[in-house]
PDB file of N, CA and C in Angstrom:
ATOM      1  N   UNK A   1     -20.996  -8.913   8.276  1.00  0.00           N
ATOM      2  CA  UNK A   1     -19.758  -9.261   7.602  1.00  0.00           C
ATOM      3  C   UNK A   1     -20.039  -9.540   6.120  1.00  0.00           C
ATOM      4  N   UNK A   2     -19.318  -9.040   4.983  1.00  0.00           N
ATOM      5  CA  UNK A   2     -19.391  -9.460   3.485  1.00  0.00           C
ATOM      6  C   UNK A   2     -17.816 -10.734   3.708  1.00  0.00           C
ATOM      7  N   UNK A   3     -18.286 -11.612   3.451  1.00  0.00           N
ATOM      8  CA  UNK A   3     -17.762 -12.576   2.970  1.00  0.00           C
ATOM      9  C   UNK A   3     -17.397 -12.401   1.482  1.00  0.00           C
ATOM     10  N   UNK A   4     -15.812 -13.059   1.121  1.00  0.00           N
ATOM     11  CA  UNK A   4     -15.372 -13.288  -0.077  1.00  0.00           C
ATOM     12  C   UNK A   4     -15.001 -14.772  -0.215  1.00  0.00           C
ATOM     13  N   UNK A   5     -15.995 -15.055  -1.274  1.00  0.00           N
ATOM     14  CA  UNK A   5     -15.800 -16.869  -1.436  1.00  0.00           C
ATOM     15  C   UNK A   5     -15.160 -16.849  -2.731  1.00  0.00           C
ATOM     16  N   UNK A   6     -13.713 -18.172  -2.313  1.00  0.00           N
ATOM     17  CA  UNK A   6     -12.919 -18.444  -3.777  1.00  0.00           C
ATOM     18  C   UNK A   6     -13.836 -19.624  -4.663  1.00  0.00           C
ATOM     19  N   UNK A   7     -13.763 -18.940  -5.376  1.00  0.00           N
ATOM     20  CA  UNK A   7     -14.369 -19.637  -6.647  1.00  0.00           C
ATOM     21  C   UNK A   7     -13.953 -21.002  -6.560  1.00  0.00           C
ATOM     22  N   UNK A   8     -12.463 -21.054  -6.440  1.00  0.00           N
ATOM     23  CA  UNK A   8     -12.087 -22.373  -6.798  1.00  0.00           C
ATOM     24  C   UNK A   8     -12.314 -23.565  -6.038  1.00  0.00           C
ATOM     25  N   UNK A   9     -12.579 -23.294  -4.480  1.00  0.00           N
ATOM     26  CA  UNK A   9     -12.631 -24.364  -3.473  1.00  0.00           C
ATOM     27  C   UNK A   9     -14.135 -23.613  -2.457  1.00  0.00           C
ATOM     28  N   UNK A  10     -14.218 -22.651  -2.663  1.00  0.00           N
ATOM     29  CA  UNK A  10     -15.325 -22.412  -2.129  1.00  0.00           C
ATOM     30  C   UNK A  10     -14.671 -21.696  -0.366  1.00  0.00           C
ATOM     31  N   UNK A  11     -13.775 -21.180  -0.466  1.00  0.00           N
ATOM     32  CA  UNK A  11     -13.547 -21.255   1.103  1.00  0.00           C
ATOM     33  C   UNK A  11     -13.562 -19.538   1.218  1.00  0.00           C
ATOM     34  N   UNK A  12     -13.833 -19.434   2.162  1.00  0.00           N
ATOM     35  CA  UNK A  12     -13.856 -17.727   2.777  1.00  0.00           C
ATOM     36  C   UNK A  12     -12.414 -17.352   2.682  1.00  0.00           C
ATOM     37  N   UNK A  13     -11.942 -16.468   1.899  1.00  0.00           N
ATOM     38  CA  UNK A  13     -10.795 -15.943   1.088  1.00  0.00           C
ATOM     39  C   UNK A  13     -10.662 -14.705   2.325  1.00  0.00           C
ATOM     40  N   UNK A  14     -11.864 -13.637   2.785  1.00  0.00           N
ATOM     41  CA  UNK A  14     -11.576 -12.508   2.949  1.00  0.00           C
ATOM     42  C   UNK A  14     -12.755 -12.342   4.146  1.00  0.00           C
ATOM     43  N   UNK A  15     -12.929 -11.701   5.162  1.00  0.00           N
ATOM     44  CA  UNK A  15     -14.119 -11.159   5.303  1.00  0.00           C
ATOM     45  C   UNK A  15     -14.053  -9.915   5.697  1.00  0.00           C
ATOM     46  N   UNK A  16     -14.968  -8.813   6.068  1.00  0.00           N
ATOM     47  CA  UNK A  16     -15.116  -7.443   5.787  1.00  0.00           C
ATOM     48  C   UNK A  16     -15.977  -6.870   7.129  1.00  0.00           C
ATOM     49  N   UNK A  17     -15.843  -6.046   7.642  1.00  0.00           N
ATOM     50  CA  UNK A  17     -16.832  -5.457   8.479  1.00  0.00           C
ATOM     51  C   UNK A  17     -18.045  -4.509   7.798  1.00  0.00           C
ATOM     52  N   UNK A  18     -19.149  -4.718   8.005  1.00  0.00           N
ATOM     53  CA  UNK A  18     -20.408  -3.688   7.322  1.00  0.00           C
ATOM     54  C   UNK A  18     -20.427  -2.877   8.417  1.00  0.00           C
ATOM     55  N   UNK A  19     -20.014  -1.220   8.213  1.00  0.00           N
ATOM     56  CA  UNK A  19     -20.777  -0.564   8.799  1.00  0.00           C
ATOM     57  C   UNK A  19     -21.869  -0.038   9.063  1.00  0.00           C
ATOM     58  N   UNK A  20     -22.303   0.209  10.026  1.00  0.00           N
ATOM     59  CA  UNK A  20     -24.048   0.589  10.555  1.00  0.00           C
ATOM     60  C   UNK A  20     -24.774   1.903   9.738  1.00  0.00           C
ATOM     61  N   UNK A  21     -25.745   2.204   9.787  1.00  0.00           N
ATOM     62  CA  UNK A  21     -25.617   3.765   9.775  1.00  0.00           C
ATOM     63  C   UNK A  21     -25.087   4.373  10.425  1.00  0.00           C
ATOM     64  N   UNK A  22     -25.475   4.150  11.655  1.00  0.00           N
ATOM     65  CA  UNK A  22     -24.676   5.268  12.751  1.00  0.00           C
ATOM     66  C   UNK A  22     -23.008   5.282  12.573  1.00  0.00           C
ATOM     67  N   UNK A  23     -22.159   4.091  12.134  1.00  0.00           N
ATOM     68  CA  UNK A  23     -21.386   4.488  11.988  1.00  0.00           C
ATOM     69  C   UNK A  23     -20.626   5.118  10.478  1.00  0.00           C
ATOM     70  N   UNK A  24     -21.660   5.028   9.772  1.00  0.00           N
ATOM     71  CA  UNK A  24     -21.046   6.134   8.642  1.00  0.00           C
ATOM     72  C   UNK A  24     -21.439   7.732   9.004  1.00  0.00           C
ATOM     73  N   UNK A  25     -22.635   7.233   9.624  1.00  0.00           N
ATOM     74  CA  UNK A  25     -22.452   8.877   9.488  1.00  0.00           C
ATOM     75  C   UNK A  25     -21.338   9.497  10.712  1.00  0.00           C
ATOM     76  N   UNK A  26     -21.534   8.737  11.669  1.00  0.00           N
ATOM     77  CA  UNK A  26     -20.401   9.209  12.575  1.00  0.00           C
ATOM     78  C   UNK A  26     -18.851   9.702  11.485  1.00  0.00           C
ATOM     79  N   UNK A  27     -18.542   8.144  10.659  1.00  0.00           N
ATOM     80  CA  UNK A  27     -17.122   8.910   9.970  1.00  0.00           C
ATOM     81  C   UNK A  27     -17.565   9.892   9.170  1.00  0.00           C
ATOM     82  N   UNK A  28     -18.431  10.255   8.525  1.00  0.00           N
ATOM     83  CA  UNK A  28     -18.850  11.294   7.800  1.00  0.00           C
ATOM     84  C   UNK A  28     -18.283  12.335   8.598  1.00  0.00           C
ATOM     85  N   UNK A  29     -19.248  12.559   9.293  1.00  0.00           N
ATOM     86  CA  UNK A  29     -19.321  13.365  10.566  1.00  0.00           C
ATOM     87  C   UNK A  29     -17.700  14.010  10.946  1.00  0.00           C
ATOM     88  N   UNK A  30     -16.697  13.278  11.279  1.00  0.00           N
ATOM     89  CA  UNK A  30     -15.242  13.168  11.857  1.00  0.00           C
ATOM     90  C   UNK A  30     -14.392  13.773  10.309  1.00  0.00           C
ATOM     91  N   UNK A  31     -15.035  12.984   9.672  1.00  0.00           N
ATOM     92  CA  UNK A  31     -14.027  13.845   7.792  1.00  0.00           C
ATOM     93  C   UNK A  31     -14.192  15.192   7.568  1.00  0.00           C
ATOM     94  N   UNK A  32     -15.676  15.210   7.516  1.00  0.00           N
ATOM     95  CA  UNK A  32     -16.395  16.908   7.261  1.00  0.00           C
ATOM     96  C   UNK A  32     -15.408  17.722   8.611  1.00  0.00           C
ATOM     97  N   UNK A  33     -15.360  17.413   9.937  1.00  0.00           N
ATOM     98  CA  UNK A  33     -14.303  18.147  11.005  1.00  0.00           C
ATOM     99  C   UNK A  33     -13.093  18.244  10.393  1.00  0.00           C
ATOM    100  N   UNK A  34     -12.975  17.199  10.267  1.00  0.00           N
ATOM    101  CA  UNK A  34     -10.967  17.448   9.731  1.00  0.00           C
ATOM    102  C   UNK A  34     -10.841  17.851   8.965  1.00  0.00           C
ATOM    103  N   UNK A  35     -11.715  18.239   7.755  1.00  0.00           N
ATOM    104  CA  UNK A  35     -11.650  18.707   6.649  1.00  0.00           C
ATOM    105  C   UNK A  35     -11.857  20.103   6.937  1.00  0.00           C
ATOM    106  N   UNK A  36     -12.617  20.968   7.499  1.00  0.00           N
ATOM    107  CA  UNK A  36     -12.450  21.598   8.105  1.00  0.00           C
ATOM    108  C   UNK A  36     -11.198  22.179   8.415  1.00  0.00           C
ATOM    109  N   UNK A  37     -10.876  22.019   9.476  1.00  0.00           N
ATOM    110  CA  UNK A  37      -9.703  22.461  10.322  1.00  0.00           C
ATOM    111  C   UNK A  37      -8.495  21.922   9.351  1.00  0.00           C
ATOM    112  N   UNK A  38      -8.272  20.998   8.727  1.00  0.00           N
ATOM    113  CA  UNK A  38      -7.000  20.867   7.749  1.00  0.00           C
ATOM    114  C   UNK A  38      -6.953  21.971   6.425  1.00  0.00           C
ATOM    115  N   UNK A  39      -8.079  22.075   5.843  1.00  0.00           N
ATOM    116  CA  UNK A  39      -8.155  23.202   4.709  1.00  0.00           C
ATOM    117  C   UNK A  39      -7.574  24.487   5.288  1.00  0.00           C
ATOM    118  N   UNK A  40      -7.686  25.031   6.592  1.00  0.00           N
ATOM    119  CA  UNK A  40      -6.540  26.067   6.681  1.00  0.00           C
ATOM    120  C   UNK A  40      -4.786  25.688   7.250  1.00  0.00           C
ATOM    121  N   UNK A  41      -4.399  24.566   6.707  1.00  0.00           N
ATOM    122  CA  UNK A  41      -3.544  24.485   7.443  1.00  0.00           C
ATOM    123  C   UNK A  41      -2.639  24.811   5.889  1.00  0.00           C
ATOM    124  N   UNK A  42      -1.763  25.190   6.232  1.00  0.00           N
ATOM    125  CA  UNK A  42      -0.528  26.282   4.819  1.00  0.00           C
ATOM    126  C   UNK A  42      -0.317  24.815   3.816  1.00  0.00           C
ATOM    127  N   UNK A  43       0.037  25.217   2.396  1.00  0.00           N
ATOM    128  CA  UNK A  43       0.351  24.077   1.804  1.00  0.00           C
ATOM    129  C   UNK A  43       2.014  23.225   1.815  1.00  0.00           C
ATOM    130  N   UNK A  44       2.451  24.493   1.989  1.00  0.00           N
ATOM    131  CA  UNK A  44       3.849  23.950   2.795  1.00  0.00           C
ATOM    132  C   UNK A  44       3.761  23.142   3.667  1.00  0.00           C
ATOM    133  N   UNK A  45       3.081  22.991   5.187  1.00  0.00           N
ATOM    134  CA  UNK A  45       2.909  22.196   5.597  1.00  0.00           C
ATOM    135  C   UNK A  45       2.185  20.750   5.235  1.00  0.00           C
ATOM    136  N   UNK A  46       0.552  21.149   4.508  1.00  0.00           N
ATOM    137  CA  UNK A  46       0.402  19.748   4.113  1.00  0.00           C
ATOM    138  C   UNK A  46       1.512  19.142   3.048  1.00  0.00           C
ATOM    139  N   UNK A  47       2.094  19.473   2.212  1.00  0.00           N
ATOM    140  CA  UNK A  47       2.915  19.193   1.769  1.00  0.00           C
ATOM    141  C   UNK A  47       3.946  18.163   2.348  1.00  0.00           C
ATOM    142  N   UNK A  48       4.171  18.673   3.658  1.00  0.00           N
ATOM    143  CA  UNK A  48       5.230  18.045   4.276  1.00  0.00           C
ATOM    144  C   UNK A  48       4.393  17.090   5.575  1.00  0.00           C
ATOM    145  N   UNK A  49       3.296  17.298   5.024  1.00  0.00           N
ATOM    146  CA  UNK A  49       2.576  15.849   5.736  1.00  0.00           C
ATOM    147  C   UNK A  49       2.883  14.547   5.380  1.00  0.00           C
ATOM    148  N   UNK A  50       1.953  15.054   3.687  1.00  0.00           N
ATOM    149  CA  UNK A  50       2.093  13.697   2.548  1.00  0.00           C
ATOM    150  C   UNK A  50       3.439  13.300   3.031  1.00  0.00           C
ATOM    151  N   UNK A  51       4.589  14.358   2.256  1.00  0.00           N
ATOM    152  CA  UNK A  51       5.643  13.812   2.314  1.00  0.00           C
ATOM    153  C   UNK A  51       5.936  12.691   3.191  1.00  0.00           C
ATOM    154  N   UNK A  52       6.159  12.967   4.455  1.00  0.00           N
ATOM    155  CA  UNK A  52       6.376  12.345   5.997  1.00  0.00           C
ATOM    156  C   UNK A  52       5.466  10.777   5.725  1.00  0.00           C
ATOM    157  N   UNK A  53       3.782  10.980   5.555  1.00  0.00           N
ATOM    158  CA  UNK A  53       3.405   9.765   5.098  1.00  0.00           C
ATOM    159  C   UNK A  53       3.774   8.936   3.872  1.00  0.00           C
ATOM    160  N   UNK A  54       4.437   9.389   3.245  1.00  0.00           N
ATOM    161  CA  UNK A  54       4.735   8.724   1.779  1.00  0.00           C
ATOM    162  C   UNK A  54       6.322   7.938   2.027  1.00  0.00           C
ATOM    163  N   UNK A  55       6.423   8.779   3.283  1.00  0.00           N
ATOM    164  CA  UNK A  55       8.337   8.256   3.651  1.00  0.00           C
ATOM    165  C   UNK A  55       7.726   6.704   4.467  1.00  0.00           C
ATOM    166  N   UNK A  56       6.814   6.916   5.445  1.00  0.00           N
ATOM    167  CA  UNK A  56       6.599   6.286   6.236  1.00  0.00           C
ATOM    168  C   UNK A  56       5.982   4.959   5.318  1.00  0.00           C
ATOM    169  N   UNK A  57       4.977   5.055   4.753  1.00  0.00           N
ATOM    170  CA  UNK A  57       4.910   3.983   3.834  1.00  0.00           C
ATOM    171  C   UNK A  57       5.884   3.036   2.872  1.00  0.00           C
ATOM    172  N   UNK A  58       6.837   3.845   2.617  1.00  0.00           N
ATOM    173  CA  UNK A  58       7.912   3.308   1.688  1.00  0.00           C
ATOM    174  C   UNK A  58       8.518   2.222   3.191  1.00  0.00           C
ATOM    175  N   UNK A  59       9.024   3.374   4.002  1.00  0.00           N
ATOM    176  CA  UNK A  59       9.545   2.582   4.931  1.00  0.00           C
ATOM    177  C   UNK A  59       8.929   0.904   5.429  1.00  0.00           C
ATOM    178  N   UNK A  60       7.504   0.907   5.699  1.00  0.00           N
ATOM    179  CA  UNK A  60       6.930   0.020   6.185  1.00  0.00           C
ATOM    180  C   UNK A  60       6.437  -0.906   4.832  1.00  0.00           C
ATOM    181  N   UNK A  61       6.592  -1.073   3.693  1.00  0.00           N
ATOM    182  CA  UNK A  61       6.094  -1.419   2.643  1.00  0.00           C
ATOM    183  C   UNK A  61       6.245  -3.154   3.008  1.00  0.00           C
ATOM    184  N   UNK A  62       7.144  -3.837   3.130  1.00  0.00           N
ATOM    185  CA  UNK A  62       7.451  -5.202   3.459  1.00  0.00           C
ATOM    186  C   UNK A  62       6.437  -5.126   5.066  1.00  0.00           C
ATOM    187  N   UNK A  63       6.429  -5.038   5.694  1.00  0.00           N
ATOM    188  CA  UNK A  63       5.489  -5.320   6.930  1.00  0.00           C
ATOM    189  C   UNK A  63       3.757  -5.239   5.938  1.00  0.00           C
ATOM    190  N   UNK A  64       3.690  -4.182   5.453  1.00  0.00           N
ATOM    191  CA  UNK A  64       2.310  -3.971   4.450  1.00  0.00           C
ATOM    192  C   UNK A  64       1.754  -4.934   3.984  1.00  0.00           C
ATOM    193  N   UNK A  65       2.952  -5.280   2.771  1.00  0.00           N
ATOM    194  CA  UNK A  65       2.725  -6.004   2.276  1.00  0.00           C
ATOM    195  C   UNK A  65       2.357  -8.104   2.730  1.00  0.00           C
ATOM    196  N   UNK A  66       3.246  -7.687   3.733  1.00  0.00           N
ATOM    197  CA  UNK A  66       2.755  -9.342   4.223  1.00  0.00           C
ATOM    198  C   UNK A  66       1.485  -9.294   5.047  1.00  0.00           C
ATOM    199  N   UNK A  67       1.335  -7.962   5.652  1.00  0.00           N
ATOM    200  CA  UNK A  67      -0.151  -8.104   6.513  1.00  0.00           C
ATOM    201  C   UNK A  67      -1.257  -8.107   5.456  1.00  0.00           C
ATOM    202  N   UNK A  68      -0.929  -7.896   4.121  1.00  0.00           N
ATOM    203  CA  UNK A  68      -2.282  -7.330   3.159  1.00  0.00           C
ATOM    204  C   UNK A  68      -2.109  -8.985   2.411  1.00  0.00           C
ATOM    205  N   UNK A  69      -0.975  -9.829   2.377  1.00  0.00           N
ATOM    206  CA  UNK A  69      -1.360 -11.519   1.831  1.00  0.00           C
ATOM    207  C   UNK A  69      -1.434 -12.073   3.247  1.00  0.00           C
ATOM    208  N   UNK A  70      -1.648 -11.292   4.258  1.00  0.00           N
ATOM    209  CA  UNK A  70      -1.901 -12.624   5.252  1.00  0.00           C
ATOM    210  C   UNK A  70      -3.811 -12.269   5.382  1.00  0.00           C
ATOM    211  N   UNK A  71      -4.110 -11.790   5.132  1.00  0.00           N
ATOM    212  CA  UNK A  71      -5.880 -11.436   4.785  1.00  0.00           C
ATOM    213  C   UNK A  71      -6.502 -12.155   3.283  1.00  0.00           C
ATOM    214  N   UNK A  72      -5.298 -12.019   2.605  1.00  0.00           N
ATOM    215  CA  UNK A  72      -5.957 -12.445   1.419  1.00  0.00           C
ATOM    216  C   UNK A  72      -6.270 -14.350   1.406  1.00  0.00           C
TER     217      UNK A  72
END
């Protein structure tokens, strides 16, 4: 775990998971695949991936946002 200590009181603000080797290279491993198999997919479609994720984010932005200050 990387710990984030506040300066001001000293208290664990954040903490973090360290991955292993094995598991980077595993995600390595899983990106280089998808990367793969997504580079032929038409740009029209990725296009209308982003899109779809960029809707979906807007949508969920208030849930986001309180799960990303309830970590901090």
């Amino acid at each position: 775990m990387i710990r984030t200590i506040s300066p001001v009181d000293g208290s664990v603000v954040l903490e973090r998971h360290i991955h292993t080797p094995e598991e980077i290279t595993s995600i390595l491993r899983n990106a280089t695949e998808a990367f793969k198999a997504h580079k032929h997919t038409p740009l029209k479609d990725r296009i209308a991936i982003s899109t779809k994720f960029l809707d979906l984010l807007l949508e969920k932005k208030d849930v986001l946002v309180r799960a990303a200050l309830k970590h901090d």
